[in-house]
N, C-alpha and C. Protein backbone atom coordinates (compact mmCIF):
# COMPACT_ATOMS: atom_id res chain seq x y z
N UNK A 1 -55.96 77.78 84.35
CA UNK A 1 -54.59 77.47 84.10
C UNK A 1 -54.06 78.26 82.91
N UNK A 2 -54.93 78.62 81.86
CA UNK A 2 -54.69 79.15 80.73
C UNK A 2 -54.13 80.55 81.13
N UNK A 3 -54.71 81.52 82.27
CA UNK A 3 -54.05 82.30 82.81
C UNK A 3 -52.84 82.57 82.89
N UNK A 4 -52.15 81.75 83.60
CA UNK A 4 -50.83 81.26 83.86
C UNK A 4 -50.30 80.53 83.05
N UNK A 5 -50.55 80.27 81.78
CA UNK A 5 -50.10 79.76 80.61
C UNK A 5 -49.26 78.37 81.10
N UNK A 6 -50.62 78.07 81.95
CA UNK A 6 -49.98 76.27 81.90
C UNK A 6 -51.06 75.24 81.15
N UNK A 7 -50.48 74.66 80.77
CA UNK A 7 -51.45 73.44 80.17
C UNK A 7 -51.71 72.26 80.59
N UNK A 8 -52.59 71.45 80.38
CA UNK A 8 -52.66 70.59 81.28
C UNK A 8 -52.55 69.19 80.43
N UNK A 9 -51.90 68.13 81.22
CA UNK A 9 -52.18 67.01 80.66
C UNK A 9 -53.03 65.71 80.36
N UNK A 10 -54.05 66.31 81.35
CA UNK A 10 -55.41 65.28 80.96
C UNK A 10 -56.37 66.38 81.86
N UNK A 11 -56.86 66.11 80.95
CA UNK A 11 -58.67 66.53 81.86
C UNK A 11 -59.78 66.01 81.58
N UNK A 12 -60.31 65.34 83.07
CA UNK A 12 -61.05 64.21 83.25
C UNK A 12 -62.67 64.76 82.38
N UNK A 13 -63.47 64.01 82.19
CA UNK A 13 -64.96 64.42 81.60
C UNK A 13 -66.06 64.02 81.72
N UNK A 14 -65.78 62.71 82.66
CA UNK A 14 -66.63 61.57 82.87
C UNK A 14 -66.80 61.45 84.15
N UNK A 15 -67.62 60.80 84.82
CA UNK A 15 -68.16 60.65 86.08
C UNK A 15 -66.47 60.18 86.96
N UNK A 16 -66.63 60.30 88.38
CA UNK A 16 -65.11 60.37 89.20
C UNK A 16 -64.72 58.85 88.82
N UNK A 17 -65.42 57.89 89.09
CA UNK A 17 -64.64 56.40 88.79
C UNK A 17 -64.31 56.32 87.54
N UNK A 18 -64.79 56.63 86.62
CA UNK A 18 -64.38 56.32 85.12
C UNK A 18 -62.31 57.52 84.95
N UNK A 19 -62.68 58.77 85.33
CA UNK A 19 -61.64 59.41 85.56
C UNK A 19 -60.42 58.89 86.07
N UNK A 20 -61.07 58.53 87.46
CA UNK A 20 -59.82 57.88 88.33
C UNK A 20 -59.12 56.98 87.79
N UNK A 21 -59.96 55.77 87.21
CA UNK A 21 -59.37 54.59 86.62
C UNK A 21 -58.63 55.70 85.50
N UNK A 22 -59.07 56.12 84.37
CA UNK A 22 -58.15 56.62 83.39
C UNK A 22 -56.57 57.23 83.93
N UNK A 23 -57.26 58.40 84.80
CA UNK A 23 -56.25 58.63 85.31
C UNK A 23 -54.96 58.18 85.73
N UNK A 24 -55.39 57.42 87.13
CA UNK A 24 -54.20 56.18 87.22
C UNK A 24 -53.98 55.75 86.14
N UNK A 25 -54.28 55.22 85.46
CA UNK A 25 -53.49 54.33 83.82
C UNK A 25 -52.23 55.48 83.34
N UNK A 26 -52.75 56.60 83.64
CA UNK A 26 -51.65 57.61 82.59
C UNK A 26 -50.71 57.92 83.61
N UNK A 27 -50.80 57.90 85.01
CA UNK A 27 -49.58 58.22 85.70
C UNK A 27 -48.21 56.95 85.89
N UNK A 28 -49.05 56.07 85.73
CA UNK A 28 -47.90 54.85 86.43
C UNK A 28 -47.66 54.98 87.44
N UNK A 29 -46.18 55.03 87.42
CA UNK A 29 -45.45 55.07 88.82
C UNK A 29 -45.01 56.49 89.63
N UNK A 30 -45.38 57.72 88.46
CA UNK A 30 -44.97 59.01 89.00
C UNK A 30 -45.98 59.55 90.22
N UNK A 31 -45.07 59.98 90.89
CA UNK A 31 -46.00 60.91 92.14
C UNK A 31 -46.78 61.85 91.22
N UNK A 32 -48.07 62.42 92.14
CA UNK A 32 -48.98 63.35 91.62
C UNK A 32 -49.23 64.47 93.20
N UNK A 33 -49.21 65.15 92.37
CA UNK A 33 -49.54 66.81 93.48
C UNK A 33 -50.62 67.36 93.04
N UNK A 34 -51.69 67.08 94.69
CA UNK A 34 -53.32 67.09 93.75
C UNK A 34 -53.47 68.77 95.16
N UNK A 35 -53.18 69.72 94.65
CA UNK A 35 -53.53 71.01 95.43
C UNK A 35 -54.90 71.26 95.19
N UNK A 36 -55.64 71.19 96.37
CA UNK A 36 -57.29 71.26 96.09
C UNK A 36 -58.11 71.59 97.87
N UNK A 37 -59.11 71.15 97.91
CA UNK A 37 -59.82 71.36 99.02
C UNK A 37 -59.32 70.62 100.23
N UNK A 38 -59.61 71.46 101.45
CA UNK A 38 -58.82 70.64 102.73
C UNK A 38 -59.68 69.72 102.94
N UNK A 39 -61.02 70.18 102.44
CA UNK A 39 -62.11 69.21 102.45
C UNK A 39 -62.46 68.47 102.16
N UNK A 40 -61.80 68.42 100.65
CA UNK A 40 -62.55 67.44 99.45
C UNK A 40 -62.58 65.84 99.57
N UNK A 41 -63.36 64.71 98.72
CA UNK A 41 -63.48 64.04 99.35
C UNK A 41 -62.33 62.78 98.42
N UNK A 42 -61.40 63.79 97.77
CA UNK A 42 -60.11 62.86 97.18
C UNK A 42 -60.30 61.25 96.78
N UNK A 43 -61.74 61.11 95.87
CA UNK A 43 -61.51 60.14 95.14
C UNK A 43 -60.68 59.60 94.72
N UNK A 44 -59.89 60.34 93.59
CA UNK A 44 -58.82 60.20 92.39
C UNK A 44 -57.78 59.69 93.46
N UNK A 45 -57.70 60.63 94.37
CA UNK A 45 -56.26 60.27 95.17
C UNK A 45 -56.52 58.83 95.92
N UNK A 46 -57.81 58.16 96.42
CA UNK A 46 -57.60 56.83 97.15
C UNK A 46 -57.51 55.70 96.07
N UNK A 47 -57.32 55.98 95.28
CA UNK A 47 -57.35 55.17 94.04
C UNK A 47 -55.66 55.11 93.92
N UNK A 48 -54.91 55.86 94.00
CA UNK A 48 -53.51 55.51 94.19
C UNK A 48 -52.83 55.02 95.70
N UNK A 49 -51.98 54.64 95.11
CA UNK A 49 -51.16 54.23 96.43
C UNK A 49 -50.60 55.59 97.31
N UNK A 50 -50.72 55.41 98.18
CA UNK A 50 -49.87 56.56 99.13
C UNK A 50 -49.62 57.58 99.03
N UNK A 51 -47.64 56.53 98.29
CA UNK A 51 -46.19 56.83 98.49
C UNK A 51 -46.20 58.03 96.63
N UNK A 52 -47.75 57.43 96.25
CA UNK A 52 -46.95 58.79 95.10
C UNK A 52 -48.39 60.26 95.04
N UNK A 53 -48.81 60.15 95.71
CA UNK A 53 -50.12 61.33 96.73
C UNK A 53 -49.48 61.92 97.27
N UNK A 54 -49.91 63.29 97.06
CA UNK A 54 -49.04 64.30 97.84
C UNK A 54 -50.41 65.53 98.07
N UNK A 55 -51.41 65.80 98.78
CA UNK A 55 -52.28 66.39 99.16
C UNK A 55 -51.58 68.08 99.24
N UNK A 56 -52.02 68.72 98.62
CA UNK A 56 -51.70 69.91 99.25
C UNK A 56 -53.38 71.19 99.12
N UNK A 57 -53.49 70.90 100.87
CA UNK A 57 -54.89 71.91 100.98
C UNK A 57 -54.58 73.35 100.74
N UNK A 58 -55.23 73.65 99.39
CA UNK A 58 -54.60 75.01 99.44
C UNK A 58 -56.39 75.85 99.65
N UNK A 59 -57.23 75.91 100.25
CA UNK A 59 -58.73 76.41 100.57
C UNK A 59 -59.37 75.59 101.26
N UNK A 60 -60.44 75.77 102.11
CA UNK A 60 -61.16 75.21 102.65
C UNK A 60 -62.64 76.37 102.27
N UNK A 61 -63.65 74.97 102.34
CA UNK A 61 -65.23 75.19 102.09
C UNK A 61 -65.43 75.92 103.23
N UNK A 62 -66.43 77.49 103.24
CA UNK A 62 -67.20 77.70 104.71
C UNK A 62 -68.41 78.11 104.19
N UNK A 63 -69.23 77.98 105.01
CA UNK A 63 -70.51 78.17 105.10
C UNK A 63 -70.46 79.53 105.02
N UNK A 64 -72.18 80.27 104.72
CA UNK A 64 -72.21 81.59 104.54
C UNK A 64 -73.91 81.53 104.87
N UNK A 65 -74.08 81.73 106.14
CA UNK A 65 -75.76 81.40 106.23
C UNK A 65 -76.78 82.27 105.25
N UNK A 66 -77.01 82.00 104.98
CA UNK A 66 -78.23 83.29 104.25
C UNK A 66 -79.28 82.70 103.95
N UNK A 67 -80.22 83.25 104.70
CA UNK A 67 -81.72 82.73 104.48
C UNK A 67 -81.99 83.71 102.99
N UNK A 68 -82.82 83.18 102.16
CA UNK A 68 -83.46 83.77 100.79
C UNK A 68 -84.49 83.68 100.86
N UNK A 69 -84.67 84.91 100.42
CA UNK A 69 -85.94 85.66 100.43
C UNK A 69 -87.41 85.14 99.07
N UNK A 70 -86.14 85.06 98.25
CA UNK A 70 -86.79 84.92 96.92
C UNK A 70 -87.08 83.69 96.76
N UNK A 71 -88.15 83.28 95.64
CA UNK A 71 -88.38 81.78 95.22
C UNK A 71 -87.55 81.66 93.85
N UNK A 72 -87.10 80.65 93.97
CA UNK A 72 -86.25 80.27 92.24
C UNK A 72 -87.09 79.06 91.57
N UNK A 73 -86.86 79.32 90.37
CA UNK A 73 -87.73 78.52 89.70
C UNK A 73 -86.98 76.95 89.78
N UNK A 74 -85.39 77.19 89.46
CA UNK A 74 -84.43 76.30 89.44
C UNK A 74 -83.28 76.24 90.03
N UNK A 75 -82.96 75.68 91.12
CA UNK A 75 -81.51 75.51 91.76
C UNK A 75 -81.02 74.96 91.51
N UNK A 76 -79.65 75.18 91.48
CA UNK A 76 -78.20 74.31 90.85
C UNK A 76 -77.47 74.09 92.17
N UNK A 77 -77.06 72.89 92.40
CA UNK A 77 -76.00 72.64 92.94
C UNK A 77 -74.96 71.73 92.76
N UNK A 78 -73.73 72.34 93.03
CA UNK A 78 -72.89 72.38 92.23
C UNK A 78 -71.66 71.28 93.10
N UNK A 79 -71.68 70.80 94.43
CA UNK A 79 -71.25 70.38 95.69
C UNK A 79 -72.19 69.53 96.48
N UNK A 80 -71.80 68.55 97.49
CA UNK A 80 -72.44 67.99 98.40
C UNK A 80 -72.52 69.53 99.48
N UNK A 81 -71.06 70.26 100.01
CA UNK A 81 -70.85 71.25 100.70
C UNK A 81 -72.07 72.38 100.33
N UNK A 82 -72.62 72.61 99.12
CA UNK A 82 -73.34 74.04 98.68
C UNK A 82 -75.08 73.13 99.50
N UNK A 83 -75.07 71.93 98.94
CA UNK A 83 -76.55 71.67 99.27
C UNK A 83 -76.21 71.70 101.17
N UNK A 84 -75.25 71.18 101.54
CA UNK A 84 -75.81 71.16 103.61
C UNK A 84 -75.77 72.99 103.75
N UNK A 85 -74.78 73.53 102.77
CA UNK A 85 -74.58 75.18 103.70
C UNK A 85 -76.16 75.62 102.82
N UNK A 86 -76.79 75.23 102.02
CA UNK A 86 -78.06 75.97 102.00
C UNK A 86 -78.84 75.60 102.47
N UNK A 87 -79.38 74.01 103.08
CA UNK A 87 -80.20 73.75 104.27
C UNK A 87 -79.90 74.16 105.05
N UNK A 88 -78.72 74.43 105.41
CA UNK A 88 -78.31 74.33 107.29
C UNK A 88 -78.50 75.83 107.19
N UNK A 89 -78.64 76.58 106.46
CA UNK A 89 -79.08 78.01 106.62
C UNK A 89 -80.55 78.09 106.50
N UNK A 90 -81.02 77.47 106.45
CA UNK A 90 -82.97 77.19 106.87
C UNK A 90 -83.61 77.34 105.28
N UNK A 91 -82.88 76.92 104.26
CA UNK A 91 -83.73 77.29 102.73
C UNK A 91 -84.09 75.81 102.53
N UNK A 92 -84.93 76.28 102.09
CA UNK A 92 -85.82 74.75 101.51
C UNK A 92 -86.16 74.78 99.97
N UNK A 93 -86.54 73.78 99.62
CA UNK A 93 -86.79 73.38 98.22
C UNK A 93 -88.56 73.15 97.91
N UNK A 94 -89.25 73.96 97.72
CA UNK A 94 -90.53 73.64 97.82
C UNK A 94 -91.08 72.81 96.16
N UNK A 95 -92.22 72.30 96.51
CA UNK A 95 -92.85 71.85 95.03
C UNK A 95 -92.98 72.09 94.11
N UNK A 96 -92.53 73.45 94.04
CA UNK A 96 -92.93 74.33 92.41
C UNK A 96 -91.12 74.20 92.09
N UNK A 97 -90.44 74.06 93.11
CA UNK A 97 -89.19 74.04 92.30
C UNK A 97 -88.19 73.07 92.17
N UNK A 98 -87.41 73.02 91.07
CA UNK A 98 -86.39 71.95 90.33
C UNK A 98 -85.35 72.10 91.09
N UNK A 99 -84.43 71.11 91.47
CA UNK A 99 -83.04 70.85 91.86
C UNK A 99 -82.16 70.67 90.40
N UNK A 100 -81.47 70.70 90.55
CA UNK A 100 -79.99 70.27 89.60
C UNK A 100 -79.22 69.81 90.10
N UNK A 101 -78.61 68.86 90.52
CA UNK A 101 -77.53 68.19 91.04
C UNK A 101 -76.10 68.16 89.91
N UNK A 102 -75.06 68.79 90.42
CA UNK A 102 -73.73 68.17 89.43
C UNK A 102 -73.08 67.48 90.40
N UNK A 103 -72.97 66.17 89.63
CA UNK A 103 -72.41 64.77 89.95
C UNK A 103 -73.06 64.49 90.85
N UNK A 104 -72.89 62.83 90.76
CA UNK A 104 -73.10 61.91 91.49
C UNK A 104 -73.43 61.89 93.55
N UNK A 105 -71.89 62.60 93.74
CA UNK A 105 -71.92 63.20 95.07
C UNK A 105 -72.80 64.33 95.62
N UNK A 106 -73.05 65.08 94.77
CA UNK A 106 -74.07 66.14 94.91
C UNK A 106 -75.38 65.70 95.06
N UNK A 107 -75.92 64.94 94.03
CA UNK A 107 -77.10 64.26 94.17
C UNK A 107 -77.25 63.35 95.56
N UNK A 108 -76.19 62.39 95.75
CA UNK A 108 -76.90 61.24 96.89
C UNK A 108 -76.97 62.47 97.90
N UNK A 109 -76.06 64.07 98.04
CA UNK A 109 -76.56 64.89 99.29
C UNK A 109 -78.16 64.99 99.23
N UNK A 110 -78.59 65.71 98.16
CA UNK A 110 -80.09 66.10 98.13
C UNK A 110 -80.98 64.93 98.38
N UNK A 111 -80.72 63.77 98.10
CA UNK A 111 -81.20 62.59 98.11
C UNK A 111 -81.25 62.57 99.62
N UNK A 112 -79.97 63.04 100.04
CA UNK A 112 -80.27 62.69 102.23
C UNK A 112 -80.74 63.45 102.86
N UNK A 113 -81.24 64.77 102.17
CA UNK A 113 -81.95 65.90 102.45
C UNK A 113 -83.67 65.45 101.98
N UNK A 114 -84.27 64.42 101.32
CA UNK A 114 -84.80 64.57 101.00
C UNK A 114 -85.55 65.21 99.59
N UNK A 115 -85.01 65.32 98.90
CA UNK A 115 -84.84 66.25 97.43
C UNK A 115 -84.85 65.56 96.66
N UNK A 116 -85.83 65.12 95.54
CA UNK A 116 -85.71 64.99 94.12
C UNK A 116 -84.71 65.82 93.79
N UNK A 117 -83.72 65.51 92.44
CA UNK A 117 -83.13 66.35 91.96
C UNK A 117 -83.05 65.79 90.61
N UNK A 118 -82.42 66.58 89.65
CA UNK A 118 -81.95 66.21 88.22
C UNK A 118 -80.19 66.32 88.17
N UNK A 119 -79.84 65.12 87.41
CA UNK A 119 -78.53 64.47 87.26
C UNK A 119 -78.10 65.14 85.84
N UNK A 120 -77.48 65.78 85.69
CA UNK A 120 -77.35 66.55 84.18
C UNK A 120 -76.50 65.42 83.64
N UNK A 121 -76.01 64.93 82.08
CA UNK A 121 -75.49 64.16 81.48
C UNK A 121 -73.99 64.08 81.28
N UNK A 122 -73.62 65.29 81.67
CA UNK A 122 -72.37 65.26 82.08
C UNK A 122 -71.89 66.30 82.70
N UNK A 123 -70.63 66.99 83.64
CA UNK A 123 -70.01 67.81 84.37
C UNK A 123 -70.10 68.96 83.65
N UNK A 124 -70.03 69.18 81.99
CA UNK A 124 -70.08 70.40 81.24
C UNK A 124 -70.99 71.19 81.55
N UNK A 125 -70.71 72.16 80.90
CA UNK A 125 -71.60 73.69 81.27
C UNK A 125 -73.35 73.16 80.45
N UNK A 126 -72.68 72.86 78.93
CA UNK A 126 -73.68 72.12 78.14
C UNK A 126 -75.18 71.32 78.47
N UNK A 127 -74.05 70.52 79.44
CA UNK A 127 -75.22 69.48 80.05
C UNK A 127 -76.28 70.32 81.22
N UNK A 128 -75.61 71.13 82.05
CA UNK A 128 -76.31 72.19 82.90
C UNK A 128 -77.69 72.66 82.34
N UNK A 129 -77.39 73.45 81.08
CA UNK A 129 -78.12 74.14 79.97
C UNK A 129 -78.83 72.74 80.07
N UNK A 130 -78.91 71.60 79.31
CA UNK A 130 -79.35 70.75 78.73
C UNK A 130 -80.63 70.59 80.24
N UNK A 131 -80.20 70.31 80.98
CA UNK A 131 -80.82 69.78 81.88
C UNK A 131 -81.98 70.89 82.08
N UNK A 132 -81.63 72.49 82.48
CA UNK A 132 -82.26 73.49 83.23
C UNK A 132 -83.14 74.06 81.58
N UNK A 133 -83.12 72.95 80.48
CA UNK A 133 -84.02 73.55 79.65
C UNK A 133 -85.11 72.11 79.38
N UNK A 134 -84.77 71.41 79.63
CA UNK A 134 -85.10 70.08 79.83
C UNK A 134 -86.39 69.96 80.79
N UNK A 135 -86.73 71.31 82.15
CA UNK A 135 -87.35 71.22 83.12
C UNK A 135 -88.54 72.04 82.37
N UNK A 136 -89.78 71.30 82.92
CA UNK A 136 -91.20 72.00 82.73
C UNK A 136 -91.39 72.97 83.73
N UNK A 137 -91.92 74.00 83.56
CA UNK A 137 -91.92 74.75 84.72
C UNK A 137 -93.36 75.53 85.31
C-alpha cells in the first residue's frame, strides 16, 4: 500500500478470531470493501452482517504442478491452497524434514494431509525466523 501512498487504518496481528472481533469493534456500522481472493475463506467478512460486505474477487489461487526434485531441509507453508497444490502435485514430506505452517488454517491442512507441522508464534516474518531456527536438523 505504501507504494501507492495509501495508509492503512488497522492492521490485524493476531490470530483471524482475535482480528475479526477487533476489527468489527472499529467499523460499526460502515460498509467495508474487502478486495481479496475469489477463493479465500472470508473469515473477517462472516463476522459482519451482509448489508455492509462488499466482496470484491480481484485473483484467484491456481495450482502449478511441479514435482521437486530436491530434498529441503524445511518447508514453509504459507496457505491451506500452497499445502493441497504441493501434495496434489505428488511432493511429500519425508522424516528428515520440518513443516512450518502460517496460521491456524494452514496447519489443520497439513494436519489432513497427515503432517506434523510447526505453528510459528505469530503471522510476522520474525516469528517464521523464530520458528525455522527453533528446528533441530
Amino acid at each position: 500500500m505504501a507504494r501507492f501512498n495509501v495508509s492503512s487504518s488497522y492492521t490485524g496481528s493476531h490470530e483471524v478470531e482475535r482480528v475479526a472481533f477487533e476489527f468489527v469493534s472499529l467499523v460499526g456500522q460502515e460498509k467495508v470493501l474487502f478486495p481479496g481472493a475469489a477463493d479465500g475463506r472470508r473469515n473477517i467478512q462472516k463476522k459482519l452482517p451482509t448489508n455492509q460486505v462488499i466482496d470484491l474477487p480481484i485473483y484467484e489461487t491456481k495450482t502449478i504442478n511441479i514435482l521437486l526434485s530436491d530434498n529441503y531441509d524445511v518447508v514453509v507453508f504459507t496457505s491451506p491452497s500452497n499445502v493441497l497444490g504441493y501434495f496434489n502435485s505428488g511432493n511429500k514430506i519425508n522424516i528428515n524434514q520440518k513443516a512450518i505452517a502460517i496460521g491456524r488454517s494452514t496447519k489443520q491442512e497439513l494436519d489432513n494431509q497427515g503432517v506434523d507441522s510447526i505453528l510459528p508464534w505469530s503471522y510476522k516474518e520474525l516469528a517464521w525466523a523464530d520458528a525455522v531456527n527453533g528446528i533441530s536438523i
